[in-house]
PDB file of N, CA and C in Angstrom:
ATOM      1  N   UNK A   1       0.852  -1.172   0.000  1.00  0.00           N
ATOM      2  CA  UNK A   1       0.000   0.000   0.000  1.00  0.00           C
ATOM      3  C   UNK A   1       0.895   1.231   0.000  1.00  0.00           C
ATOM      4  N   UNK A   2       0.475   2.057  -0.639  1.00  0.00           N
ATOM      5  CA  UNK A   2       1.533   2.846  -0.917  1.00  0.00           C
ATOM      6  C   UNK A   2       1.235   4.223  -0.042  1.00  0.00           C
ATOM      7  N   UNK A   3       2.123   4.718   0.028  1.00  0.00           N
ATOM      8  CA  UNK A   3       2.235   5.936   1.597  1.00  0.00           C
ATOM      9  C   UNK A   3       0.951   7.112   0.977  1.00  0.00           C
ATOM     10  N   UNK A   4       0.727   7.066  -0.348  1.00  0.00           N
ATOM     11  CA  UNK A   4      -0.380   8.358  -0.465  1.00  0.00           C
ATOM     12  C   UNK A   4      -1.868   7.600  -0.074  1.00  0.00           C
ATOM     13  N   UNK A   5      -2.118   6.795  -0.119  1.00  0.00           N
ATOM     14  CA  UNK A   5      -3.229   5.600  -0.083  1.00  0.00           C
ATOM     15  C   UNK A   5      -3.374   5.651   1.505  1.00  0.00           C
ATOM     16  N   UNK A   6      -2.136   5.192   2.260  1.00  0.00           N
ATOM     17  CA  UNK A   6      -1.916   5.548   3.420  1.00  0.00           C
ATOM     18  C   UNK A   6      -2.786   6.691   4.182  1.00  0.00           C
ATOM     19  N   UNK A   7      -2.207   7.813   3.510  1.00  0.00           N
ATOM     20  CA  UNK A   7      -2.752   9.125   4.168  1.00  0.00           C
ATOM     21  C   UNK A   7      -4.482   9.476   3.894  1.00  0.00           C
ATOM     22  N   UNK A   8      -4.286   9.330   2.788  1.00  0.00           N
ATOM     23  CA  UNK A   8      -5.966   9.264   1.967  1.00  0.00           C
ATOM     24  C   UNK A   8      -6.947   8.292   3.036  1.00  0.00           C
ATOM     25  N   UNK A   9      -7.042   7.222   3.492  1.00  0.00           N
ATOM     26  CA  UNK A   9      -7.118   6.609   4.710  1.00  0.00           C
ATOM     27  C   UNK A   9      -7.338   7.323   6.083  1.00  0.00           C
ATOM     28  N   UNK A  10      -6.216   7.868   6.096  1.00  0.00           N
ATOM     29  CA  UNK A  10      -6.327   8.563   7.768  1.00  0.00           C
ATOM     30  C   UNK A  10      -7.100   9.965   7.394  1.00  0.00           C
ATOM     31  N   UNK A  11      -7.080  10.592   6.374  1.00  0.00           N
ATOM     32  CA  UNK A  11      -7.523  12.002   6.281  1.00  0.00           C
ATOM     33  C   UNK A  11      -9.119  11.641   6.078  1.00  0.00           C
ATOM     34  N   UNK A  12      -9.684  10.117   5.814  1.00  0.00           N
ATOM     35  CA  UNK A  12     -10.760  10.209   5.345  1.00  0.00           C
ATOM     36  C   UNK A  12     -11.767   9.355   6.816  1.00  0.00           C
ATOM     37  N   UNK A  13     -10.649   8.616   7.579  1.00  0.00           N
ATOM     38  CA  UNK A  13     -11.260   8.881   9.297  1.00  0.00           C
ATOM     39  C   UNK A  13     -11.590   9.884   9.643  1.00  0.00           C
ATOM     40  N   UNK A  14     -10.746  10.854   9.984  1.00  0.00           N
ATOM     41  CA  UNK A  14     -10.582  12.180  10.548  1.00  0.00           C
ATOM     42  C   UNK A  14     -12.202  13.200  10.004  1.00  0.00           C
ATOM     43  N   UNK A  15     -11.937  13.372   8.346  1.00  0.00           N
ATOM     44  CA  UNK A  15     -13.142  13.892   8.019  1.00  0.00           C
ATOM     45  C   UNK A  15     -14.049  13.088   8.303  1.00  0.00           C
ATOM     46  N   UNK A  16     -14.217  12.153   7.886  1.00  0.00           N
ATOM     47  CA  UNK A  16     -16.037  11.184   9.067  1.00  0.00           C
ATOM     48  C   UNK A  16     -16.059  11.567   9.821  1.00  0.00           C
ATOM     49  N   UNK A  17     -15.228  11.356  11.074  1.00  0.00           N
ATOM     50  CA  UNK A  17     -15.609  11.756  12.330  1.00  0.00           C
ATOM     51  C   UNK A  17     -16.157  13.120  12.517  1.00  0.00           C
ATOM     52  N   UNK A  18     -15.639  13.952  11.933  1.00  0.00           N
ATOM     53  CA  UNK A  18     -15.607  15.552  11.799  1.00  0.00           C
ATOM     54  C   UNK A  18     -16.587  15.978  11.387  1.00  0.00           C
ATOM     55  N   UNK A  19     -17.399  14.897  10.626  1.00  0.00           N
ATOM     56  CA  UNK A  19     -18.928  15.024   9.591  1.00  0.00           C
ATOM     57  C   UNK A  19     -19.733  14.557  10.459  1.00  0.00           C
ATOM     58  N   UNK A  20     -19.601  13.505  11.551  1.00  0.00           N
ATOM     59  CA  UNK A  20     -20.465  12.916  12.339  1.00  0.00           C
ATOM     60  C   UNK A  20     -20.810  14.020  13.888  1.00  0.00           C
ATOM     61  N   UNK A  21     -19.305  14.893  13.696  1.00  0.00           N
ATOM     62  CA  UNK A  21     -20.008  15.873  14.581  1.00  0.00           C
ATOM     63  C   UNK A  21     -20.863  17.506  14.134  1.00  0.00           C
ATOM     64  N   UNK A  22     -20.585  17.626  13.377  1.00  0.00           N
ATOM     65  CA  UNK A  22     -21.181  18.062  12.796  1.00  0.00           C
ATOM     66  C   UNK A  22     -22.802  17.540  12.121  1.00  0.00           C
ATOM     67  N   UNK A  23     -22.995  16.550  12.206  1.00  0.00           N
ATOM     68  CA  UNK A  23     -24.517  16.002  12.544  1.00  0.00           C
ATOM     69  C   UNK A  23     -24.977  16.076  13.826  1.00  0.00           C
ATOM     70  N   UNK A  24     -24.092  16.005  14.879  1.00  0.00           N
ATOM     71  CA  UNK A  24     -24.779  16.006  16.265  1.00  0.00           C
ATOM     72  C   UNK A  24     -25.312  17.414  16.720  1.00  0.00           C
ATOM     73  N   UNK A  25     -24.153  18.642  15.755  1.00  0.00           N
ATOM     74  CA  UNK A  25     -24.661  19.712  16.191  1.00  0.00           C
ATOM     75  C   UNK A  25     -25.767  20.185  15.374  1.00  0.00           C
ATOM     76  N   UNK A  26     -25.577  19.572  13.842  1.00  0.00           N
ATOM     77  CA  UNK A  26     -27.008  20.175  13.247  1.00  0.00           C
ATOM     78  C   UNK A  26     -28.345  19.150  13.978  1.00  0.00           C
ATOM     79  N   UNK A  27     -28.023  17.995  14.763  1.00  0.00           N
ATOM     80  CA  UNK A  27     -29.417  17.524  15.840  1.00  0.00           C
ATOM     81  C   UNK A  27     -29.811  18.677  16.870  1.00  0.00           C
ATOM     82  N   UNK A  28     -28.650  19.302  17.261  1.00  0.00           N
ATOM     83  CA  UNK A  28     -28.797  19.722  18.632  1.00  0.00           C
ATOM     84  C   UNK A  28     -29.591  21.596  18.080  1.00  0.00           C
ATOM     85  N   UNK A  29     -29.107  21.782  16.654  1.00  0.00           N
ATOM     86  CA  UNK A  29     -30.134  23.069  16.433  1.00  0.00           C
ATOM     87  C   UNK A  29     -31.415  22.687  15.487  1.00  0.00           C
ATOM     88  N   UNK A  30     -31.419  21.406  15.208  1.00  0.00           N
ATOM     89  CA  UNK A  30     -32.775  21.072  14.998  1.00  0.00           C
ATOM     90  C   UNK A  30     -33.909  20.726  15.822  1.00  0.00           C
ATOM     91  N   UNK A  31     -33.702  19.956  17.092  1.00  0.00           N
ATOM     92  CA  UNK A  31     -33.913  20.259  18.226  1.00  0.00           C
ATOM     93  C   UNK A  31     -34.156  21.429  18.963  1.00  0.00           C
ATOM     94  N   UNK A  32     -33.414  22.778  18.656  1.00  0.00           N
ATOM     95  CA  UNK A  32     -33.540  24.085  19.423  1.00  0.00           C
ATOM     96  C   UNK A  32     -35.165  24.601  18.442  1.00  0.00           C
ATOM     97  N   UNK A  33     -34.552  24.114  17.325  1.00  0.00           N
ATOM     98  CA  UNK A  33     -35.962  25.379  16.253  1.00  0.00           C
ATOM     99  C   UNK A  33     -36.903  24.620  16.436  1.00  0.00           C
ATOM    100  N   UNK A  34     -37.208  23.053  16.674  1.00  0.00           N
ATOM    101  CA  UNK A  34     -38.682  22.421  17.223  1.00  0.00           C
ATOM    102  C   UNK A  34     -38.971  22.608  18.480  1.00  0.00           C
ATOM    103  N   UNK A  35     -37.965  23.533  19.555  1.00  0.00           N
ATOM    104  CA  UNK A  35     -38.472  23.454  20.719  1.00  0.00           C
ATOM    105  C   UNK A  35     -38.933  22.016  21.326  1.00  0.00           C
ATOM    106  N   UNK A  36     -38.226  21.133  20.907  1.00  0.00           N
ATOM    107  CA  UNK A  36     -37.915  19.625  21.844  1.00  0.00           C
ATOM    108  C   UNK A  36     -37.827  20.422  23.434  1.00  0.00           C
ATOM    109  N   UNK A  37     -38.297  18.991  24.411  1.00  0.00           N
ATOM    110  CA  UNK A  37     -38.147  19.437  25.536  1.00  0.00           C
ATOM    111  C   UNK A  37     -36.800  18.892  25.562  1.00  0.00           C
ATOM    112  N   UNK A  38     -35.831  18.235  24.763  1.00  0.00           N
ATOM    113  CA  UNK A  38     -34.520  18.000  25.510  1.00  0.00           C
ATOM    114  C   UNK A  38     -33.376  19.180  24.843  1.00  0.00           C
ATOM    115  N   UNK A  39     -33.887  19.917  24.179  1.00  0.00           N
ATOM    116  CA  UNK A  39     -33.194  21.047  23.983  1.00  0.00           C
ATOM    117  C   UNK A  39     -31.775  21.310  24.398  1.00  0.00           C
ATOM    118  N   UNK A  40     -31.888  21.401  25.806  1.00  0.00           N
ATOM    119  CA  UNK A  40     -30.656  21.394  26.794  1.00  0.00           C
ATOM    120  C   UNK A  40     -30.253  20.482  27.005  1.00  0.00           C
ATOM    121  N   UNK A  41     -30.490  19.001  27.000  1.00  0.00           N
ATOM    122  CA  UNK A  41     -29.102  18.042  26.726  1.00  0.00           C
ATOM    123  C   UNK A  41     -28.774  18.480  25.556  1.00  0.00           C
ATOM    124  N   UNK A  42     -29.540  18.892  24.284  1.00  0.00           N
ATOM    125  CA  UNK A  42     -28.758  18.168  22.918  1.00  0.00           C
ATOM    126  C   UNK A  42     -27.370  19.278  23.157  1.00  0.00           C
ATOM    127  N   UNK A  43     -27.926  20.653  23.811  1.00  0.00           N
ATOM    128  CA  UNK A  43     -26.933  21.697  23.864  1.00  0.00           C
ATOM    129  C   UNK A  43     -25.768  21.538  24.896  1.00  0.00           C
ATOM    130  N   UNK A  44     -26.089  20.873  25.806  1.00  0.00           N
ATOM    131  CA  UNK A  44     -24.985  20.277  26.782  1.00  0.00           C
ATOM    132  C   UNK A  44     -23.971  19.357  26.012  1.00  0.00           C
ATOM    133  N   UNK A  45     -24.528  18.420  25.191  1.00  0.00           N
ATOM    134  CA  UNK A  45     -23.997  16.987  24.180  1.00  0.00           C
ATOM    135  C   UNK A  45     -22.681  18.167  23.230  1.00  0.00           C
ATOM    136  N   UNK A  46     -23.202  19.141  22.788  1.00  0.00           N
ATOM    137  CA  UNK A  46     -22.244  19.980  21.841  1.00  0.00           C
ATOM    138  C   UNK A  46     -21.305  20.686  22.821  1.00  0.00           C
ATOM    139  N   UNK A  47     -21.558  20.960  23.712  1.00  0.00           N
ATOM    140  CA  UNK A  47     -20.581  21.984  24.547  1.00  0.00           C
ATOM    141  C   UNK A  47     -19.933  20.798  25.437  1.00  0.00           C
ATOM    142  N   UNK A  48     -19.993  19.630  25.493  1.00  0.00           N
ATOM    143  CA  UNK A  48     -18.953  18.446  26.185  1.00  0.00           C
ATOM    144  C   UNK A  48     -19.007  17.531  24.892  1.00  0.00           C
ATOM    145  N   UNK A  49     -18.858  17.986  23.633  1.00  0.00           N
ATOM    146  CA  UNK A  49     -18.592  17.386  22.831  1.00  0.00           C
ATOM    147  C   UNK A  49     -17.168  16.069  22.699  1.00  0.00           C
ATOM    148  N   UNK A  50     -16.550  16.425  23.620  1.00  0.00           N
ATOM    149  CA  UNK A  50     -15.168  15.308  23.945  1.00  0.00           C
ATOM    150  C   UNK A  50     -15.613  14.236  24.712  1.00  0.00           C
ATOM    151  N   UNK A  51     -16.550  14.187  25.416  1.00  0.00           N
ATOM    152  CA  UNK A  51     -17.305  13.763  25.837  1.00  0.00           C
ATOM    153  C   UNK A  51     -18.715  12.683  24.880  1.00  0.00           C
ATOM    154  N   UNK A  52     -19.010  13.374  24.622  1.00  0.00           N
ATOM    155  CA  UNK A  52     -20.311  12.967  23.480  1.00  0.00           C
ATOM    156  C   UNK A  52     -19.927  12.249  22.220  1.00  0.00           C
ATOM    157  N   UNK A  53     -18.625  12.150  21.931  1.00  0.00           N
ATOM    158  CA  UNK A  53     -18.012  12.144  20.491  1.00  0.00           C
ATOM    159  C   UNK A  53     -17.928  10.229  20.820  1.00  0.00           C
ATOM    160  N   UNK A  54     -17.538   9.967  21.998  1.00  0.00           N
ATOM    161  CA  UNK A  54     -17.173   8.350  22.832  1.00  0.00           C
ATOM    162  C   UNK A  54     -18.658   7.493  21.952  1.00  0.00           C
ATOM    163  N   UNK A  55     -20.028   8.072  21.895  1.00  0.00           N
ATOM    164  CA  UNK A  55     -21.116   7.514  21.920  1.00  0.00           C
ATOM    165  C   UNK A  55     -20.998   7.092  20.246  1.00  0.00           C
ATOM    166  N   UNK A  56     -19.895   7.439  19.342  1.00  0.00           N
ATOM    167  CA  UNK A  56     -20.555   7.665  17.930  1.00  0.00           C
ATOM    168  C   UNK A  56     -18.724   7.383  17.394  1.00  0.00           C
ATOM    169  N   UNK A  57     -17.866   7.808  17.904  1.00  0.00           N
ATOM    170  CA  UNK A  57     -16.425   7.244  17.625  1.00  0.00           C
ATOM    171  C   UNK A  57     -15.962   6.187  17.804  1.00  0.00           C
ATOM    172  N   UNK A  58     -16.226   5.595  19.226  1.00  0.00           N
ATOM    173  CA  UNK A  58     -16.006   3.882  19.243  1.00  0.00           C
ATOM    174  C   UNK A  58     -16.837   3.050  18.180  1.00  0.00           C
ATOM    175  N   UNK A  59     -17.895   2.710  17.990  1.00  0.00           N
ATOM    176  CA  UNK A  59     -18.513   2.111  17.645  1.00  0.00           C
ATOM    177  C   UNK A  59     -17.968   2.521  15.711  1.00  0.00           C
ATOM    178  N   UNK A  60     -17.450   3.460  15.620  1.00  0.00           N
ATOM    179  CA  UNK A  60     -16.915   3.834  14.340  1.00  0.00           C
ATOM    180  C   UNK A  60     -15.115   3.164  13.635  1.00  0.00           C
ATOM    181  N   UNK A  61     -14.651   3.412  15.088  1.00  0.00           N
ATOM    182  CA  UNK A  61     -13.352   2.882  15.146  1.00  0.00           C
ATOM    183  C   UNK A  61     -13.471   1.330  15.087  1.00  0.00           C
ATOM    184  N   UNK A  62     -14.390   0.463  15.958  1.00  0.00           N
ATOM    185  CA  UNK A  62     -14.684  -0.498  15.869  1.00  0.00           C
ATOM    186  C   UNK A  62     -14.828  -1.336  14.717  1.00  0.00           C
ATOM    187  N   UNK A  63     -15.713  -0.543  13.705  1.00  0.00           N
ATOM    188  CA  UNK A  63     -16.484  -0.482  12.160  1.00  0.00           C
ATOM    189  C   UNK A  63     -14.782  -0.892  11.192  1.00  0.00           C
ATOM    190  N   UNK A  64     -14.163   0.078  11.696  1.00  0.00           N
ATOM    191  CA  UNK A  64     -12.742   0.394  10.508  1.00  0.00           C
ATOM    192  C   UNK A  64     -12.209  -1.133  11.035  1.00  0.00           C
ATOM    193  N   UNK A  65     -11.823  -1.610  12.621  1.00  0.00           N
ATOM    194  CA  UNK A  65     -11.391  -2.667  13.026  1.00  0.00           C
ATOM    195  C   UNK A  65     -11.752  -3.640  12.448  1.00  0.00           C
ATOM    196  N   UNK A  66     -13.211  -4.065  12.514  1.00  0.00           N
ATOM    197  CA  UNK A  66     -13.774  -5.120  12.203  1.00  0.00           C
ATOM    198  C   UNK A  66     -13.420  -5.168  10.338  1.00  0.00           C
ATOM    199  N   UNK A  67     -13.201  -4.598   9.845  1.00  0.00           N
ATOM    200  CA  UNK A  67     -13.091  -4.562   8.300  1.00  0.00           C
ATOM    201  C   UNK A  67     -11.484  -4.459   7.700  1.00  0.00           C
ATOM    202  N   UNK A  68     -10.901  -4.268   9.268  1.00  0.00           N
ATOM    203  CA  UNK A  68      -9.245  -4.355   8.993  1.00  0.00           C
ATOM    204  C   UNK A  68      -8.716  -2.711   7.696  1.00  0.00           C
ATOM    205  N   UNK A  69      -9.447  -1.893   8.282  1.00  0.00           N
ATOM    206  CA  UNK A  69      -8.793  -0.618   7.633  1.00  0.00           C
ATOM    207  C   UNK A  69      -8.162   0.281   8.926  1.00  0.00           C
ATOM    208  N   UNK A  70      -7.126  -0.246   9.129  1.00  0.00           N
ATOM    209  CA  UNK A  70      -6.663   0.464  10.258  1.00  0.00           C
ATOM    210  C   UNK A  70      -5.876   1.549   9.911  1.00  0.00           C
ATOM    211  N   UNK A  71      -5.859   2.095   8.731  1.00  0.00           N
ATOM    212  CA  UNK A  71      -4.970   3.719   8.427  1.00  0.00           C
ATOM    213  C   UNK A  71      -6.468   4.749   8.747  1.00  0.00           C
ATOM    214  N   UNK A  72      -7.551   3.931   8.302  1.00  0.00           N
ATOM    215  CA  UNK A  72      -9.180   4.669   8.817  1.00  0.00           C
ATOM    216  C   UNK A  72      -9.175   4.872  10.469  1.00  0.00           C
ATOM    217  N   UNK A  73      -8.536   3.895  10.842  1.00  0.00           N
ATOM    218  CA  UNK A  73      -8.555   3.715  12.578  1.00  0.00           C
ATOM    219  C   UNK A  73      -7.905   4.569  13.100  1.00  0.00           C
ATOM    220  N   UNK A  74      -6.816   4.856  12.447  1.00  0.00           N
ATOM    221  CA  UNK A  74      -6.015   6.246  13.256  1.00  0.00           C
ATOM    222  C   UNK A  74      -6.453   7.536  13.300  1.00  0.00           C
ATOM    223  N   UNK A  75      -6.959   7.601  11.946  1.00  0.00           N
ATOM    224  CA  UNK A  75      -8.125   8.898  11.330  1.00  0.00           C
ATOM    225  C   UNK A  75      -9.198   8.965  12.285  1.00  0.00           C
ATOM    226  N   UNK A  76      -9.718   8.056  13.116  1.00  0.00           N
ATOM    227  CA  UNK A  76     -10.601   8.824  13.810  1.00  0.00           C
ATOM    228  C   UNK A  76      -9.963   8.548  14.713  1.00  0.00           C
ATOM    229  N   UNK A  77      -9.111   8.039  15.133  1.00  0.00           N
ATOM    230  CA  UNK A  77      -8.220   8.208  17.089  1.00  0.00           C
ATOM    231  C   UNK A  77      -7.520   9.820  16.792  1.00  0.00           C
ATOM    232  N   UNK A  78      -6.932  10.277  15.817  1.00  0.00           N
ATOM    233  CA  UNK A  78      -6.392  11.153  15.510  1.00  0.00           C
ATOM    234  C   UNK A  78      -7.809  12.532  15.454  1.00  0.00           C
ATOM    235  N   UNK A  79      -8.861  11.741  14.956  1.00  0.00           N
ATOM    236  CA  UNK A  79      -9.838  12.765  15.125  1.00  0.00           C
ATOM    237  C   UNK A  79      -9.968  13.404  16.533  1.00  0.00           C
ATOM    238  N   UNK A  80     -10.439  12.010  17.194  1.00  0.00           N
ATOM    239  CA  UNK A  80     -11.168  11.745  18.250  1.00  0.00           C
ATOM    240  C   UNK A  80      -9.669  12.875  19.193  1.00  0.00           C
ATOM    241  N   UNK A  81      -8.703  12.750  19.697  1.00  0.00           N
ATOM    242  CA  UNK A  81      -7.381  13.645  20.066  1.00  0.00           C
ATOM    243  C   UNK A  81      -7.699  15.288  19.887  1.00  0.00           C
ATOM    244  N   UNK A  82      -7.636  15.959  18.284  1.00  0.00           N
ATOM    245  CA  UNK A  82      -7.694  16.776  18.168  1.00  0.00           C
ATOM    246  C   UNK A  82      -9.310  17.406  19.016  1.00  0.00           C
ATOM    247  N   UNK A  83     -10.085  16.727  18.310  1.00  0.00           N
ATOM    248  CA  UNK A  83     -11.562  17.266  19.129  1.00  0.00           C
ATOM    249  C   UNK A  83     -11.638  17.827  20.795  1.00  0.00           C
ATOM    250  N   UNK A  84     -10.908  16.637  21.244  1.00  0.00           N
ATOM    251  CA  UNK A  84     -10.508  17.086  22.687  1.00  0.00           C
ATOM    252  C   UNK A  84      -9.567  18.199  22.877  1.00  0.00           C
ATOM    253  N   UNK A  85      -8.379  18.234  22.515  1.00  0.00           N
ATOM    254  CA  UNK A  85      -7.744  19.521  22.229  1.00  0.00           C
ATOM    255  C   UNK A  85      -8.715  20.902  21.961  1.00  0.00           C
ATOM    256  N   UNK A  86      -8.912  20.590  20.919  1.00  0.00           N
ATOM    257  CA  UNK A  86      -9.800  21.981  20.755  1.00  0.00           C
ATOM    258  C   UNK A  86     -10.955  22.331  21.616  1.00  0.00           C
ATOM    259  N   UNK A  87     -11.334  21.033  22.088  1.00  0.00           N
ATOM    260  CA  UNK A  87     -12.656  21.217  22.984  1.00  0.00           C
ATOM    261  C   UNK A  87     -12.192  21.826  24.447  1.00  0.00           C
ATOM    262  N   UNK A  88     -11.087  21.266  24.141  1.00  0.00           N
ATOM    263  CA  UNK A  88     -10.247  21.590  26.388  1.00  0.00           C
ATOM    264  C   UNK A  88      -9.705  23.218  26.201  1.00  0.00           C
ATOM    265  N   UNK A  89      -9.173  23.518  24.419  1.00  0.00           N
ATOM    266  CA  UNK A  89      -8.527  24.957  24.554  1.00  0.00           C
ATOM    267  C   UNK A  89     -10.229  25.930  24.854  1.00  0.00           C
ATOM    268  N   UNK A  90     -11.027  25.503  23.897  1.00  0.00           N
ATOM    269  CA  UNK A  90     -11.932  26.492  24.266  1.00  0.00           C
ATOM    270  C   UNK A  90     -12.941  26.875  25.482  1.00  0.00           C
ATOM    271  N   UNK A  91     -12.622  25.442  25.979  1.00  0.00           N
ATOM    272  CA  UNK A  91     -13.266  25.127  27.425  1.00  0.00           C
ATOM    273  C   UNK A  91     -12.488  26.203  28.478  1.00  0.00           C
ATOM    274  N   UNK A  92     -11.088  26.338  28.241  1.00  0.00           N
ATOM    275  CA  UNK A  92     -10.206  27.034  29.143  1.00  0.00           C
ATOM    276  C   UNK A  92     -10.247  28.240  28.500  1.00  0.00           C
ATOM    277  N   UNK A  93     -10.579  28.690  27.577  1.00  0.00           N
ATOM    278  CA  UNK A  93     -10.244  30.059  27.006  1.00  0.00           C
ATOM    279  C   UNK A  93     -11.514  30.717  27.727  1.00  0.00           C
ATOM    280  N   UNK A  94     -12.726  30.140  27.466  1.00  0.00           N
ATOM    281  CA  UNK A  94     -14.305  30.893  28.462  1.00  0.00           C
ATOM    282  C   UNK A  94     -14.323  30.346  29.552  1.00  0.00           C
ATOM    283  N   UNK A  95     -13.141  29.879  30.418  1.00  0.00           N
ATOM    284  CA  UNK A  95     -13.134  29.916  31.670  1.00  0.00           C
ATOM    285  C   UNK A  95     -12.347  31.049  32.076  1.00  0.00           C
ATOM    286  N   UNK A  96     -11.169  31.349  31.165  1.00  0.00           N
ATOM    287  CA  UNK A  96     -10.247  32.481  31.321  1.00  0.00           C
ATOM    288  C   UNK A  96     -11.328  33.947  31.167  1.00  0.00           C
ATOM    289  N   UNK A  97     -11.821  33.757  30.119  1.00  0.00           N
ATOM    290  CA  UNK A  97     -12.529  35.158  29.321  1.00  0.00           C
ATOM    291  C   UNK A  97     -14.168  35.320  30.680  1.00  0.00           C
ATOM    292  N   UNK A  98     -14.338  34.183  31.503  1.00  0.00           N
ATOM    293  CA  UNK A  98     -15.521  34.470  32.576  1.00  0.00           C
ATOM    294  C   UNK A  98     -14.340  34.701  33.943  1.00  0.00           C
ATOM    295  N   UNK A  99     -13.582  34.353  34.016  1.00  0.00           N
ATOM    296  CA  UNK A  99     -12.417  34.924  35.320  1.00  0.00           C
ATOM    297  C   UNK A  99     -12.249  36.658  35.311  1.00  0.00           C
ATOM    298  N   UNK A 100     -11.882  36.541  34.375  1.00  0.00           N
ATOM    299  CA  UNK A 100     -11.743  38.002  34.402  1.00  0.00           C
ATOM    300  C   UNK A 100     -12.645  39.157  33.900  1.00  0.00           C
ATOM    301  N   UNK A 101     -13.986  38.696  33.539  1.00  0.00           N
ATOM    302  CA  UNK A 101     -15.138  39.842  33.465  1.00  0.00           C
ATOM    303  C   UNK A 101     -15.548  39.924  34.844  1.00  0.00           C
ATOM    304  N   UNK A 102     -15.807  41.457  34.903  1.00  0.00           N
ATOM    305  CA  UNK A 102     -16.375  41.990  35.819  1.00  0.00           C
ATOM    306  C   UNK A 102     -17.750  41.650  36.201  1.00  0.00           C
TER     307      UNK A 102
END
Protein backbone atom coordinates (compact mmCIF):
# COMPACT_ATOMS: atom_id res chain seq x y z
CA UNK A 1 0.00 0.00 0.00
CA UNK A 2 1.53 2.85 -0.92
CA UNK A 3 2.24 5.94 1.60
CA UNK A 4 -0.38 8.36 -0.46
CA UNK A 5 -3.23 5.60 -0.08
CA UNK A 6 -1.92 5.55 3.42
CA UNK A 7 -2.75 9.12 4.17
CA UNK A 8 -5.97 9.26 1.97
CA UNK A 9 -7.12 6.61 4.71
CA UNK A 10 -6.33 8.56 7.77
CA UNK A 11 -7.52 12.00 6.28
CA UNK A 12 -10.76 10.21 5.35
CA UNK A 13 -11.26 8.88 9.30
CA UNK A 14 -10.58 12.18 10.55
CA UNK A 15 -13.14 13.89 8.02
CA UNK A 16 -16.04 11.18 9.07
CA UNK A 17 -15.61 11.76 12.33
CA UNK A 18 -15.61 15.55 11.80
CA UNK A 19 -18.93 15.02 9.59
CA UNK A 20 -20.46 12.92 12.34
CA UNK A 21 -20.01 15.87 14.58
CA UNK A 22 -21.18 18.06 12.80
CA UNK A 23 -24.52 16.00 12.54
CA UNK A 24 -24.78 16.01 16.27
CA UNK A 25 -24.66 19.71 16.19
CA UNK A 26 -27.01 20.18 13.25
CA UNK A 27 -29.42 17.52 15.84
CA UNK A 28 -28.80 19.72 18.63
CA UNK A 29 -30.13 23.07 16.43
CA UNK A 30 -32.78 21.07 15.00
CA UNK A 31 -33.91 20.26 18.23
CA UNK A 32 -33.54 24.09 19.42
CA UNK A 33 -35.96 25.38 16.25
CA UNK A 34 -38.68 22.42 17.22
CA UNK A 35 -38.47 23.45 20.72
CA UNK A 36 -37.92 19.63 21.84
CA UNK A 37 -38.15 19.44 25.54
CA UNK A 38 -34.52 18.00 25.51
CA UNK A 39 -33.19 21.05 23.98
CA UNK A 40 -30.66 21.39 26.79
CA UNK A 41 -29.10 18.04 26.73
CA UNK A 42 -28.76 18.17 22.92
CA UNK A 43 -26.93 21.70 23.86
CA UNK A 44 -24.99 20.28 26.78
CA UNK A 45 -24.00 16.99 24.18
CA UNK A 46 -22.24 19.98 21.84
CA UNK A 47 -20.58 21.98 24.55
CA UNK A 48 -18.95 18.45 26.19
CA UNK A 49 -18.59 17.39 22.83
CA UNK A 50 -15.17 15.31 23.95
CA UNK A 51 -17.30 13.76 25.84
CA UNK A 52 -20.31 12.97 23.48
CA UNK A 53 -18.01 12.14 20.49
CA UNK A 54 -17.17 8.35 22.83
CA UNK A 55 -21.12 7.51 21.92
CA UNK A 56 -20.55 7.67 17.93
CA UNK A 57 -16.43 7.24 17.62
CA UNK A 58 -16.01 3.88 19.24
CA UNK A 59 -18.51 2.11 17.64
CA UNK A 60 -16.91 3.83 14.34
CA UNK A 61 -13.35 2.88 15.15
CA UNK A 62 -14.68 -0.50 15.87
CA UNK A 63 -16.48 -0.48 12.16
CA UNK A 64 -12.74 0.39 10.51
CA UNK A 65 -11.39 -2.67 13.03
CA UNK A 66 -13.77 -5.12 12.20
CA UNK A 67 -13.09 -4.56 8.30
CA UNK A 68 -9.24 -4.35 8.99
CA UNK A 69 -8.79 -0.62 7.63
CA UNK A 70 -6.66 0.46 10.26
CA UNK A 71 -4.97 3.72 8.43
CA UNK A 72 -9.18 4.67 8.82
CA UNK A 73 -8.55 3.71 12.58
CA UNK A 74 -6.01 6.25 13.26
CA UNK A 75 -8.13 8.90 11.33
CA UNK A 76 -10.60 8.82 13.81
CA UNK A 77 -8.22 8.21 17.09
CA UNK A 78 -6.39 11.15 15.51
CA UNK A 79 -9.84 12.77 15.13
CA UNK A 80 -11.17 11.75 18.25
CA UNK A 81 -7.38 13.65 20.07
CA UNK A 82 -7.69 16.78 18.17
CA UNK A 83 -11.56 17.27 19.13
CA UNK A 84 -10.51 17.09 22.69
CA UNK A 85 -7.74 19.52 22.23
CA UNK A 86 -9.80 21.98 20.76
CA UNK A 87 -12.66 21.22 22.98
CA UNK A 88 -10.25 21.59 26.39
CA UNK A 89 -8.53 24.96 24.55
CA UNK A 90 -11.93 26.49 24.27
CA UNK A 91 -13.27 25.13 27.43
CA UNK A 92 -10.21 27.03 29.14
CA UNK A 93 -10.24 30.06 27.01
CA UNK A 94 -14.31 30.89 28.46
CA UNK A 95 -13.13 29.92 31.67
CA UNK A 96 -10.25 32.48 31.32
CA UNK A 97 -12.53 35.16 29.32
CA UNK A 98 -15.52 34.47 32.58
CA UNK A 99 -12.42 34.92 35.32
CA UNK A 100 -11.74 38.00 34.40
CA UNK A 101 -15.14 39.84 33.47
CA UNK A 102 -16.37 41.99 35.82
Amino acid sequence: MSSENKAAEIITGIVFLFLCHGGLVALSLLMNWLRLPLTGVAAAAVFAISLTQLLYAIPLYLRYKRRRRFNAMKGVVIGMILTVLLNGGCFGLLLWALSTAY
